[in-house]
Protein backbone atom coordinates (compact mmCIF):
# COMPACT_ATOMS: atom_id res chain seq x y z
CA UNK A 1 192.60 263.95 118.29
CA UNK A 2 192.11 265.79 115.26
CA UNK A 3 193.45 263.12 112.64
CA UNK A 4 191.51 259.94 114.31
CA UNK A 5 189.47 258.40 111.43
CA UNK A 6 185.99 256.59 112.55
CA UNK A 7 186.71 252.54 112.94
CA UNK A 8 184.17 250.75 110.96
CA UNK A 9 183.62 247.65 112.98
CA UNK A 10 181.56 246.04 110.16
CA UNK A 11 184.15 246.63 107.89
CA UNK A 12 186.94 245.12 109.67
CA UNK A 13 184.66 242.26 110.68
CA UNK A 14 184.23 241.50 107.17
CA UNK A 15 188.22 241.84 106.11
CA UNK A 16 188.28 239.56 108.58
CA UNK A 17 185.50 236.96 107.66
CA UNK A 18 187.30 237.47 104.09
CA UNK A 19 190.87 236.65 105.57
CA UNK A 20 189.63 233.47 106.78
CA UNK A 21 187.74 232.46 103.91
CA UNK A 22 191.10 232.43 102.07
CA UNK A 23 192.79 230.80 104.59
CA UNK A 24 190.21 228.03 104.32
CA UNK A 25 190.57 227.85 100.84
CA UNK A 26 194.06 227.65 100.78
CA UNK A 27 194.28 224.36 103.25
CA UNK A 28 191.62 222.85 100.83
CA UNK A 29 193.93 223.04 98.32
CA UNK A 30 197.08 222.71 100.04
CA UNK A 31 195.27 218.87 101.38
CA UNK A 32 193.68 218.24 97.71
CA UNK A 33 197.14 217.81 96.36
CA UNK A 34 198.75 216.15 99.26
CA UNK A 35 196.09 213.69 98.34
CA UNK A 36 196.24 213.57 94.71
CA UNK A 37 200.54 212.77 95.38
CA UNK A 38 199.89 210.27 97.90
CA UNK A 39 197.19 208.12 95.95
CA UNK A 40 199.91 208.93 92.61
CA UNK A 41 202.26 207.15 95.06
CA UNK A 42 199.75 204.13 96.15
CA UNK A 43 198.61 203.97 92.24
CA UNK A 44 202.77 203.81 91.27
CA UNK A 45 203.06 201.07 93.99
CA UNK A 46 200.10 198.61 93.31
CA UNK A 47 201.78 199.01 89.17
CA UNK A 48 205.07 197.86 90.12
CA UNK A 49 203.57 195.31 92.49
CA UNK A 50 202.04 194.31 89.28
CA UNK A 51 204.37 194.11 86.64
CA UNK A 52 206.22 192.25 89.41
CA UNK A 53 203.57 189.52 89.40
CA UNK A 54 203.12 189.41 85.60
CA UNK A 55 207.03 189.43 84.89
CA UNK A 56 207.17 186.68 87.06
CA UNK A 57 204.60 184.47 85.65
CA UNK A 58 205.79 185.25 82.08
CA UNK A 59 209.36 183.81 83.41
CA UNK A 60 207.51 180.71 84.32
CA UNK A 61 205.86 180.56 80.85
CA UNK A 62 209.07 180.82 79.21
CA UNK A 63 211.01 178.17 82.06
CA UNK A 64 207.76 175.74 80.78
CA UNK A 65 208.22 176.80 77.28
CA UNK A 66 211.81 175.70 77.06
CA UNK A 67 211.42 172.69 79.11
CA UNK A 68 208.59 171.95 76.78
CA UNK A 69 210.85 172.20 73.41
CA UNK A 70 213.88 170.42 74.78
CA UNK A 71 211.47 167.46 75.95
CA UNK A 72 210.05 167.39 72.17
CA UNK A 73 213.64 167.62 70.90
CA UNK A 74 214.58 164.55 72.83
CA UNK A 75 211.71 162.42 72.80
CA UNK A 76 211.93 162.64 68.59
CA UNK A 77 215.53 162.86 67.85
CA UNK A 78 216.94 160.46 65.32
CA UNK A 79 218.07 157.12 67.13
CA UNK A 80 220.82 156.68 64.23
CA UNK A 81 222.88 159.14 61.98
CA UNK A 82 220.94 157.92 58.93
CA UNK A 83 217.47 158.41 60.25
CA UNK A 84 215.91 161.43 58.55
CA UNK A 85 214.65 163.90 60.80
CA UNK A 86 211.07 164.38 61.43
CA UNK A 87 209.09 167.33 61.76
CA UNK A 88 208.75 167.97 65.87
CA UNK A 89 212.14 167.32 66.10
CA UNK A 90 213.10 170.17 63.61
CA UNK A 91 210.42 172.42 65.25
CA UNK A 92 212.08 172.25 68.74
CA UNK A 93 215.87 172.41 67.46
CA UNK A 94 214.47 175.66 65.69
CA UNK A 95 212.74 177.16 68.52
CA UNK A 96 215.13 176.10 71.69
CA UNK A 97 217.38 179.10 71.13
CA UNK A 98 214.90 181.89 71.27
CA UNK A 99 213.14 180.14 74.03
CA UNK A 100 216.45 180.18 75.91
CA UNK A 101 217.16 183.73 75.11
CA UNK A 102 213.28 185.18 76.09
CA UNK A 103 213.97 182.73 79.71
CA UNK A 104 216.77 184.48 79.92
CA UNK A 105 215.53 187.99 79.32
CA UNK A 106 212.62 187.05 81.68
CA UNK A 107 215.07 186.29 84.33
CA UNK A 108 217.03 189.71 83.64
CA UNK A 109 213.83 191.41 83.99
CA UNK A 110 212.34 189.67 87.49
CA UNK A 111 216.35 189.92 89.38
CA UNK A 112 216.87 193.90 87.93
CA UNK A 113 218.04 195.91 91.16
CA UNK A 114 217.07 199.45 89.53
CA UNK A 115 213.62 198.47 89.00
CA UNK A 116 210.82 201.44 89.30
């Protein structure tokens, strides 16, 4: 065989060693960002678990809010047309409608269908 080359077995021992070595590296990084996506997907689900909890409670806030005003706004209403009108009685008549409208909002929010 006049074109045979000498075979290095060192040499292709080390391509070799070197060919793994990248492999290696590649399914370490390959697995680092599986990881990094699934604990972005755990970290995505414990925040919408949440805002869940906290839109809830802030429903109930506004529910006690509202029951709150409307209690004030009856307990001091004038008994008679000519009774002037005193000052917690004014307060809640003021405040009732944007109580009703942030309950209402609240409740949007906590029912929503195409929450994230």
């Amino acid at each position: 065989m006049p074109f045979a080359t000498p075979v290095d077995n060192s040499t292709i021992r080390s391509r070799i060693a070197r060919a793994r070595m990248a492999s290696q590296e590649l399914e370490r990084s390959q697995h680092d960002i599986v990881s990094m996506r699934i604990a972005q997907r755990e970290f995505e689900a414990e925040l919408a678990s949440w805002k869940d909890v906290m839109q809830w409670g802030l429903y109930l806030a506004a529910l006690q809010i509202l029951m709150t005003l409307e209690h004030m706004r009856d307990d001091n209403a004038p008994k008679d047309p000519d009774e002037p009108w005193n000052d917690a009685f004014c307060t809640a008549v003021r405040w009732i409608p944007e109580a009703r409208m942030f309950l209402e909002r609240m409740s949007i929010e906590c029912i929503r269908s195409d929450k994230r």
